[in-house]
PDB file of N, CA and C in Angstrom:
ATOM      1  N   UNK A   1      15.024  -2.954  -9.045  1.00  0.00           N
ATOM      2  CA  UNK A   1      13.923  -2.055  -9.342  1.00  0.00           C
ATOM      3  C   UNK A   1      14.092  -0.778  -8.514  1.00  0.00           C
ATOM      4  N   UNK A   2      14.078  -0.157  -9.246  1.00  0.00           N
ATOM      5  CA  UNK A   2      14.049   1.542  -8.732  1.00  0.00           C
ATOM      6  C   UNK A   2      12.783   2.251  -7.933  1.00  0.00           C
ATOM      7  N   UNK A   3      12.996   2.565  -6.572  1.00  0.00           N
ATOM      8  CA  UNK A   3      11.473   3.134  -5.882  1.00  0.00           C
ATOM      9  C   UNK A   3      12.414   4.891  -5.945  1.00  0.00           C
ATOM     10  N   UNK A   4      10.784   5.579  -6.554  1.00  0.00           N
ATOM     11  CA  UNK A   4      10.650   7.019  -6.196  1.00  0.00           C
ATOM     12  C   UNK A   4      10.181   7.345  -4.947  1.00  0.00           C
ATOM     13  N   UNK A   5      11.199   7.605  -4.063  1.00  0.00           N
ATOM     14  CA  UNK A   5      10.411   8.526  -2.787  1.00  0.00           C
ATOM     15  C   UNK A   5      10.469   9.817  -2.436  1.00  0.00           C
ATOM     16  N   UNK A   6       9.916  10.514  -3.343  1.00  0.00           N
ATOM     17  CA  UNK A   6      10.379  11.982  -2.719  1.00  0.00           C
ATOM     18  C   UNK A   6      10.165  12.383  -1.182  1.00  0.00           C
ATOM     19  N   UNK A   7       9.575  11.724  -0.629  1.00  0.00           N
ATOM     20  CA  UNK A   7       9.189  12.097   0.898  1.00  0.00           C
ATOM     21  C   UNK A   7      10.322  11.487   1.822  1.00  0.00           C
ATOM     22  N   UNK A   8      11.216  10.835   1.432  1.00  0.00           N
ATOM     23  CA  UNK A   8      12.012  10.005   2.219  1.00  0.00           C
ATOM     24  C   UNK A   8      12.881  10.885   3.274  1.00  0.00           C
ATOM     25  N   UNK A   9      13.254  11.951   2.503  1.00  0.00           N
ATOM     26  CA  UNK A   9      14.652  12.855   3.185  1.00  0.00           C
ATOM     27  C   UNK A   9      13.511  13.015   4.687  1.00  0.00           C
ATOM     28  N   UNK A  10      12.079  13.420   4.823  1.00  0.00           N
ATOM     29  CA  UNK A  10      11.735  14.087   6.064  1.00  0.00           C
ATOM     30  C   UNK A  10      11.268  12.701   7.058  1.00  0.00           C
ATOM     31  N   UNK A  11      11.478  11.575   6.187  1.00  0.00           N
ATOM     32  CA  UNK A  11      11.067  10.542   7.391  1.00  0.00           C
ATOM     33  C   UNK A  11      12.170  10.167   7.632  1.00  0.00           C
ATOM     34  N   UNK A  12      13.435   9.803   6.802  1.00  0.00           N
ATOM     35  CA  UNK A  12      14.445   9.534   7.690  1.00  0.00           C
ATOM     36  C   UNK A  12      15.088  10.420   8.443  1.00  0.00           C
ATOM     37  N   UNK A  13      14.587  11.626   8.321  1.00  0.00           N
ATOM     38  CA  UNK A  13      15.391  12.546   9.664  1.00  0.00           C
ATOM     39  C   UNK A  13      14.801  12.344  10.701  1.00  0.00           C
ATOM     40  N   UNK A  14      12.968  12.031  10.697  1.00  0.00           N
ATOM     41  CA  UNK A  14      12.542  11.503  11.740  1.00  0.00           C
ATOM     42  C   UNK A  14      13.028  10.255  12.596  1.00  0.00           C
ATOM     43  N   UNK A  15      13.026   9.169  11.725  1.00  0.00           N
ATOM     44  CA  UNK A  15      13.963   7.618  12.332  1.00  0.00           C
ATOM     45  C   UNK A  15      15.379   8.295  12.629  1.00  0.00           C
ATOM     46  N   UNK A  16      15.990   9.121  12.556  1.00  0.00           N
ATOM     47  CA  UNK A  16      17.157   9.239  12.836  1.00  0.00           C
ATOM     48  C   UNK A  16      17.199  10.042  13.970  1.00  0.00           C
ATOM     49  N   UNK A  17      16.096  11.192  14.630  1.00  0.00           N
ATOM     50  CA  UNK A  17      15.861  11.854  15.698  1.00  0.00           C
ATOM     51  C   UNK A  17      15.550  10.901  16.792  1.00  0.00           C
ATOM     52  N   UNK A  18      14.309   9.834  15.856  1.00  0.00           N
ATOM     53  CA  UNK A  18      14.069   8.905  17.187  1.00  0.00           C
ATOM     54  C   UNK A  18      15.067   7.781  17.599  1.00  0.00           C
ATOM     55  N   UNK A  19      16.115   7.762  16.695  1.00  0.00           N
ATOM     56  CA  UNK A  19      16.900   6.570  17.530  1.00  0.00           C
ATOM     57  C   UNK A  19      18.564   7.213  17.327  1.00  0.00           C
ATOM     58  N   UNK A  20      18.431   8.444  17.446  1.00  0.00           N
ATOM     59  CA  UNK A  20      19.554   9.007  18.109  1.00  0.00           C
ATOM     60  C   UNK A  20      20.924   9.024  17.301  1.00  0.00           C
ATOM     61  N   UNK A  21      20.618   8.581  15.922  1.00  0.00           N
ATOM     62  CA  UNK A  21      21.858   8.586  15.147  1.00  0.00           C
ATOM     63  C   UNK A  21      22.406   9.522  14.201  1.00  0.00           C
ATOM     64  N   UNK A  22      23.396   9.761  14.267  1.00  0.00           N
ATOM     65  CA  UNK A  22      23.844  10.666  13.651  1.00  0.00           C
ATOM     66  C   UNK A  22      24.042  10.177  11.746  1.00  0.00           C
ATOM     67  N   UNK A  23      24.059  11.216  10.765  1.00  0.00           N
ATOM     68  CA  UNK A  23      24.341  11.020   9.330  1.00  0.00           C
ATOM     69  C   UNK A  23      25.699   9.982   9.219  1.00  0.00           C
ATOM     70  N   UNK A  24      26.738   9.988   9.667  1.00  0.00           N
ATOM     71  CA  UNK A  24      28.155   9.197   9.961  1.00  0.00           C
ATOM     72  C   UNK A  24      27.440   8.072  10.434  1.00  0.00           C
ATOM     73  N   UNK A  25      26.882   8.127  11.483  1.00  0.00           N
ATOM     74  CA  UNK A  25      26.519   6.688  12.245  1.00  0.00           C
ATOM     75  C   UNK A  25      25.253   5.551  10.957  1.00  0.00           C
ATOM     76  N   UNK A  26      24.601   6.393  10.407  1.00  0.00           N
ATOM     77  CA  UNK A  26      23.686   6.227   9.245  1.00  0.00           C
ATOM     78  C   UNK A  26      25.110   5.677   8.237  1.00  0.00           C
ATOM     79  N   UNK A  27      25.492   6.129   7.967  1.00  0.00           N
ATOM     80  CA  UNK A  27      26.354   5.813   6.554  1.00  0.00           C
ATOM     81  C   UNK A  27      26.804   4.321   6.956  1.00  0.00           C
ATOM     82  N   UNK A  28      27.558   4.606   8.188  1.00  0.00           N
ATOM     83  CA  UNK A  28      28.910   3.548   8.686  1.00  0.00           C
ATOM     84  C   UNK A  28      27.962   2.217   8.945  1.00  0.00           C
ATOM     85  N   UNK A  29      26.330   2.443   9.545  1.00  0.00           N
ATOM     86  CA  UNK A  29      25.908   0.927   9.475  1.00  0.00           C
ATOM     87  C   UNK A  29      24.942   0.416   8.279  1.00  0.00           C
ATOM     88  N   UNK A  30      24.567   1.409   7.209  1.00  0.00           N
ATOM     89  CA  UNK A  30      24.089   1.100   6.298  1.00  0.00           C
ATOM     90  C   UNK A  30      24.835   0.568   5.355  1.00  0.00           C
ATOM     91  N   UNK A  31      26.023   0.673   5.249  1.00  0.00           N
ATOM     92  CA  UNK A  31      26.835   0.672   3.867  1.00  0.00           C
ATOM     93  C   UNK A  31      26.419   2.202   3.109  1.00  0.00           C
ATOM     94  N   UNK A  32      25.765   2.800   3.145  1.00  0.00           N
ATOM     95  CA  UNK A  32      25.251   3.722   2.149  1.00  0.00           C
ATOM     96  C   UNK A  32      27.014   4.782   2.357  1.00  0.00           C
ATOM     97  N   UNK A  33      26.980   5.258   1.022  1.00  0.00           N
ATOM     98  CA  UNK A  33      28.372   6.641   1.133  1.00  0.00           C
ATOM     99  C   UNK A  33      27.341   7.805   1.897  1.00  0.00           C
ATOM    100  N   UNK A  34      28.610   8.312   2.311  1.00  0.00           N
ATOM    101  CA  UNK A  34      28.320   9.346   3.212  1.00  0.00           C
ATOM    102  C   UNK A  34      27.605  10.217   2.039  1.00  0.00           C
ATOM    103  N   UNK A  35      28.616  10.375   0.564  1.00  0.00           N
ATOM    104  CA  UNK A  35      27.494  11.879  -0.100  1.00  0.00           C
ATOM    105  C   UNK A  35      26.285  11.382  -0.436  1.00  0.00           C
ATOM    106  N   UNK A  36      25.979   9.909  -0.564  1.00  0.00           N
ATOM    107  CA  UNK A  36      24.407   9.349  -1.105  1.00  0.00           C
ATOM    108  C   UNK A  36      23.946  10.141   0.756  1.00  0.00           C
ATOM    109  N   UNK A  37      24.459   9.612   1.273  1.00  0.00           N
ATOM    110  CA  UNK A  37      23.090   9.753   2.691  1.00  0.00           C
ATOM    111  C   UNK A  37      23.069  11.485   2.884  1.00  0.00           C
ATOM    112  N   UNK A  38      24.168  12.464   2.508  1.00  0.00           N
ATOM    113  CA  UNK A  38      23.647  13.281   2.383  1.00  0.00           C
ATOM    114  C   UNK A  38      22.837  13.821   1.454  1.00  0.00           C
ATOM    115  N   UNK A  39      22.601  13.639   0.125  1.00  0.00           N
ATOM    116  CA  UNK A  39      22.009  13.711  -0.849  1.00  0.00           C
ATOM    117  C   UNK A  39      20.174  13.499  -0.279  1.00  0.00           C
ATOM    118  N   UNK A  40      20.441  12.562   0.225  1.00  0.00           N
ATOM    119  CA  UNK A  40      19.122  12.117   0.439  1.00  0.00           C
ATOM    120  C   UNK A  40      18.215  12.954   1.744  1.00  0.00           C
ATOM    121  N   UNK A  41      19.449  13.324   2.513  1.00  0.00           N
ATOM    122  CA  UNK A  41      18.449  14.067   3.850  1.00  0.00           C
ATOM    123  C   UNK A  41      18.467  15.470   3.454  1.00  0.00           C
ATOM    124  N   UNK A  42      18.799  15.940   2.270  1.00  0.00           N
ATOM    125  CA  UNK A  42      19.095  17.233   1.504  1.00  0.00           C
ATOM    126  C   UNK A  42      17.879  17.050   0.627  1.00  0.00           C
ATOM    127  N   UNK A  43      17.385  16.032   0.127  1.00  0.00           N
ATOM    128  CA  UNK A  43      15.716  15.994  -0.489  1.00  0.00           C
ATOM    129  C   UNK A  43      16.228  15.541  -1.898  1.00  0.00           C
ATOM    130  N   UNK A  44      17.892  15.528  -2.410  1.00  0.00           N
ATOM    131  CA  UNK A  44      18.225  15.480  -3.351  1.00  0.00           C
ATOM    132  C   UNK A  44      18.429  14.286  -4.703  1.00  0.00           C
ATOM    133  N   UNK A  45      17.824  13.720  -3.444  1.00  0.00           N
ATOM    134  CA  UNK A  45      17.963  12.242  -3.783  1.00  0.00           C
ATOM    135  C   UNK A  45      16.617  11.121  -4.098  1.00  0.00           C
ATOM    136  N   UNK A  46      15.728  11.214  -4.602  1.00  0.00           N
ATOM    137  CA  UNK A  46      14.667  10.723  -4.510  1.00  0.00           C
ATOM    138  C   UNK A  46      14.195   9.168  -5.466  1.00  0.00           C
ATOM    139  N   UNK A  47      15.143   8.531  -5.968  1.00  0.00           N
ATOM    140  CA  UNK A  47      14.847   7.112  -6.556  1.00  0.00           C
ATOM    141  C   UNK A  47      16.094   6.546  -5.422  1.00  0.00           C
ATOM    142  N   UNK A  48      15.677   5.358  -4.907  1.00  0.00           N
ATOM    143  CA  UNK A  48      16.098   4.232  -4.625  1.00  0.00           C
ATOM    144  C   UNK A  48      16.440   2.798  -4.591  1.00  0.00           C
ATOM    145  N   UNK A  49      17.429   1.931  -4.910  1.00  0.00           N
ATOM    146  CA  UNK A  49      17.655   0.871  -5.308  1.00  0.00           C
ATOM    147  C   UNK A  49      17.017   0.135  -4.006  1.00  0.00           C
ATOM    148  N   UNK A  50      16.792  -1.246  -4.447  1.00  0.00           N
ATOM    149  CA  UNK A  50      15.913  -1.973  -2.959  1.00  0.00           C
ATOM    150  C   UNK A  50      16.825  -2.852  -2.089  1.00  0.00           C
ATOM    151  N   UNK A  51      18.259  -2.280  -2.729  1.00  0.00           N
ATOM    152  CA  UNK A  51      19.171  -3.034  -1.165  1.00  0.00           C
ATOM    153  C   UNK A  51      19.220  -1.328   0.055  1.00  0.00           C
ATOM    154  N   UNK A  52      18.893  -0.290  -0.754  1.00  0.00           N
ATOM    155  CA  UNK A  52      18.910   1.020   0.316  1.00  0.00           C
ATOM    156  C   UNK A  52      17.751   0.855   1.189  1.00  0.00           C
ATOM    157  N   UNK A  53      16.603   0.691   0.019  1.00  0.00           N
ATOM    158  CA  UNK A  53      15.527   0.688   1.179  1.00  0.00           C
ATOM    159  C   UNK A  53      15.743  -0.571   1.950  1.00  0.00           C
ATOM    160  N   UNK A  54      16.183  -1.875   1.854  1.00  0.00           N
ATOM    161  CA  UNK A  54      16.293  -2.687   2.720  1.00  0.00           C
ATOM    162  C   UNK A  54      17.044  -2.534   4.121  1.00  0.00           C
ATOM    163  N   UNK A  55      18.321  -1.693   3.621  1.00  0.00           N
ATOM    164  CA  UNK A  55      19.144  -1.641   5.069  1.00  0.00           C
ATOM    165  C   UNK A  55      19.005  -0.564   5.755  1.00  0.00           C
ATOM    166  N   UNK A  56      17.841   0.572   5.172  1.00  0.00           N
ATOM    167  CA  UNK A  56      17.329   1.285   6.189  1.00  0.00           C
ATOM    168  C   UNK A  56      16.117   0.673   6.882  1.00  0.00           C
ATOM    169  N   UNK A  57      15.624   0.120   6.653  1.00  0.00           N
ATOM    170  CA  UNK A  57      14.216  -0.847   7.537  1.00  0.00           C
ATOM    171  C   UNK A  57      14.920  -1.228   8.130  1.00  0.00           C
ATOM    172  N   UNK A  58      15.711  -2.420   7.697  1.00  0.00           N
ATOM    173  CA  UNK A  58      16.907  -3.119   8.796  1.00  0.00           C
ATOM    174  C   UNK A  58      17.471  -2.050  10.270  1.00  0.00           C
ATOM    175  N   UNK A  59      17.718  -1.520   9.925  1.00  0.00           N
ATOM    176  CA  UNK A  59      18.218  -0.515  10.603  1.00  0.00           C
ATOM    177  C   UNK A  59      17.541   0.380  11.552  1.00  0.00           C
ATOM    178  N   UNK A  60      16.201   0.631  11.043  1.00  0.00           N
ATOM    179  CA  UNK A  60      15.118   1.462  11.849  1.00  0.00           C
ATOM    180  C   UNK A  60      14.452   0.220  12.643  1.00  0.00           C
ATOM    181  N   UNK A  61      14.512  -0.808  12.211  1.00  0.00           N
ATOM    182  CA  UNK A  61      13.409  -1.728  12.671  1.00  0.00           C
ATOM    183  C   UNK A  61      12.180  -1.566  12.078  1.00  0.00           C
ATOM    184  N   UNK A  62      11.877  -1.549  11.170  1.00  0.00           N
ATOM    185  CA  UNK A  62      10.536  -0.668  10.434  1.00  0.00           C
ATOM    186  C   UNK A  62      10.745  -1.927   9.027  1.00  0.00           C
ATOM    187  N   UNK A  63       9.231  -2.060   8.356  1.00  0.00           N
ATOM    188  CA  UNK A  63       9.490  -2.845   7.028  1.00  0.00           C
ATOM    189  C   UNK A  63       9.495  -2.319   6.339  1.00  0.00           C
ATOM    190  N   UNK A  64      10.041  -2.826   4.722  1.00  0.00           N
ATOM    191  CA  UNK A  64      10.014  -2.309   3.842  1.00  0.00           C
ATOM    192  C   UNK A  64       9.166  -1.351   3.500  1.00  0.00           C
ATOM    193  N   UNK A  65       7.906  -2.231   3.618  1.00  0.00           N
ATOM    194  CA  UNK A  65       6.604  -1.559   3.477  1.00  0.00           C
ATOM    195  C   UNK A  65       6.538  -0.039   3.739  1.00  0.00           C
ATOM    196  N   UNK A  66       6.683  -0.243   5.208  1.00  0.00           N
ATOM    197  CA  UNK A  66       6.155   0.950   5.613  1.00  0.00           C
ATOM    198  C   UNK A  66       7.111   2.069   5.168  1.00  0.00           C
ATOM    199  N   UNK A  67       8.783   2.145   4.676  1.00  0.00           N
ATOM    200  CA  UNK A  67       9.772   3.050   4.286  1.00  0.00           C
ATOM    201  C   UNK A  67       8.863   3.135   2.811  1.00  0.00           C
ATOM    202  N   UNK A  68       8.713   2.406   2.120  1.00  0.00           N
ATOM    203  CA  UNK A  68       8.100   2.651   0.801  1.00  0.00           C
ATOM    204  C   UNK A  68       6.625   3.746   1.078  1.00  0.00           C
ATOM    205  N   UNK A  69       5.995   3.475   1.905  1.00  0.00           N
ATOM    206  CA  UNK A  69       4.411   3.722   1.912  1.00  0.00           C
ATOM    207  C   UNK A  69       4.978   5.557   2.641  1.00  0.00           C
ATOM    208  N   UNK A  70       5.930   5.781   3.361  1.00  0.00           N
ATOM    209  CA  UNK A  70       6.213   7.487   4.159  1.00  0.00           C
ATOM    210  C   UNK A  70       7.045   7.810   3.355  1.00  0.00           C
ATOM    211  N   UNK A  71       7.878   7.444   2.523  1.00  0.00           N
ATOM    212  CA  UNK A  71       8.760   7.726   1.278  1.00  0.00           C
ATOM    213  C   UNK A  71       7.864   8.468   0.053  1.00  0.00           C
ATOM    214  N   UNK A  72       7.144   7.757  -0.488  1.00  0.00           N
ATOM    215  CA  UNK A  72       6.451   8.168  -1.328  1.00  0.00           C
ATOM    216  C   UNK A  72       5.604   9.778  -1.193  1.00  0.00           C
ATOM    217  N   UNK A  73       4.776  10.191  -2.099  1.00  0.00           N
ATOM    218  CA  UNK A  73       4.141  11.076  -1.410  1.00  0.00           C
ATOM    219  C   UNK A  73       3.765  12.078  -2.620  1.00  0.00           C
ATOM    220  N   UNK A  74       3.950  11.393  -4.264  1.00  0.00           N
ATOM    221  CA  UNK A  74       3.776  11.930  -5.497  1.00  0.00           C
ATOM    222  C   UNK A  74       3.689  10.890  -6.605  1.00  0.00           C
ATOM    223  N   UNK A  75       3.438  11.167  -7.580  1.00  0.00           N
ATOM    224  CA  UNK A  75       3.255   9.977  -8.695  1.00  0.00           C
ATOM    225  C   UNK A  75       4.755   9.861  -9.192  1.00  0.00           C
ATOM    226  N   UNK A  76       5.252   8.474  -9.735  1.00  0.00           N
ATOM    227  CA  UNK A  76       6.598   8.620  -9.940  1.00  0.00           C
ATOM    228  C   UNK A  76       6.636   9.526 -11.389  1.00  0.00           C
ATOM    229  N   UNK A  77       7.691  10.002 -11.935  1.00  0.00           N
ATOM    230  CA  UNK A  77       8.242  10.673 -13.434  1.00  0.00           C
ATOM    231  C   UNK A  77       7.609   9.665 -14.091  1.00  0.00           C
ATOM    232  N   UNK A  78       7.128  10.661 -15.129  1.00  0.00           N
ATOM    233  CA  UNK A  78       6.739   9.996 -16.548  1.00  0.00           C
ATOM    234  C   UNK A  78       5.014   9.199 -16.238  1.00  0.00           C
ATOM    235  N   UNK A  79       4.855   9.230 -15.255  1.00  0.00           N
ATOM    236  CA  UNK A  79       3.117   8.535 -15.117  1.00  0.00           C
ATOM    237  C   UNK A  79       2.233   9.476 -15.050  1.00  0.00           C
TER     238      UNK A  79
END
């Protein structure tokens, strides 16, 4: 299932200020490709599959939940 977050690119630059990691360091422990993780902190990127949002919670220490609930921040396309 596909999540729309258009808000995602400005919270994960936040989790990424607060725990000191760089976009490379983001890619290399997410699995995510380097052009998806840039895509995404570029704003360019705004639907997500739920193994991304999983291994960024994983990763922040943060739940799903809450990446879904600061991600969001508009009605998805087409509603």
């Amino acid at each position: 299932m596909p999540y729309y977050l258009p808000n995602l690119s400005d919270q994960l630059k936040v989790y990424m200020s607060e725990n000191n990691i760089t976009k490379a360091e983001l890619s290399r422990r997410t699995g995510i490709a380097p052009h998806q993780i840039k895509a995404m902190l570029a704003g360019g990127h705004t639907v997500y599959n739920i193994k991304h949002v999983m291994r960024l919670a994983e990763l922040f220490g943060v739940t799903m939940q809450e990446i879904l609930e600061r991600g969001r921040g508009g009605e998805e396309p087409g509603r």
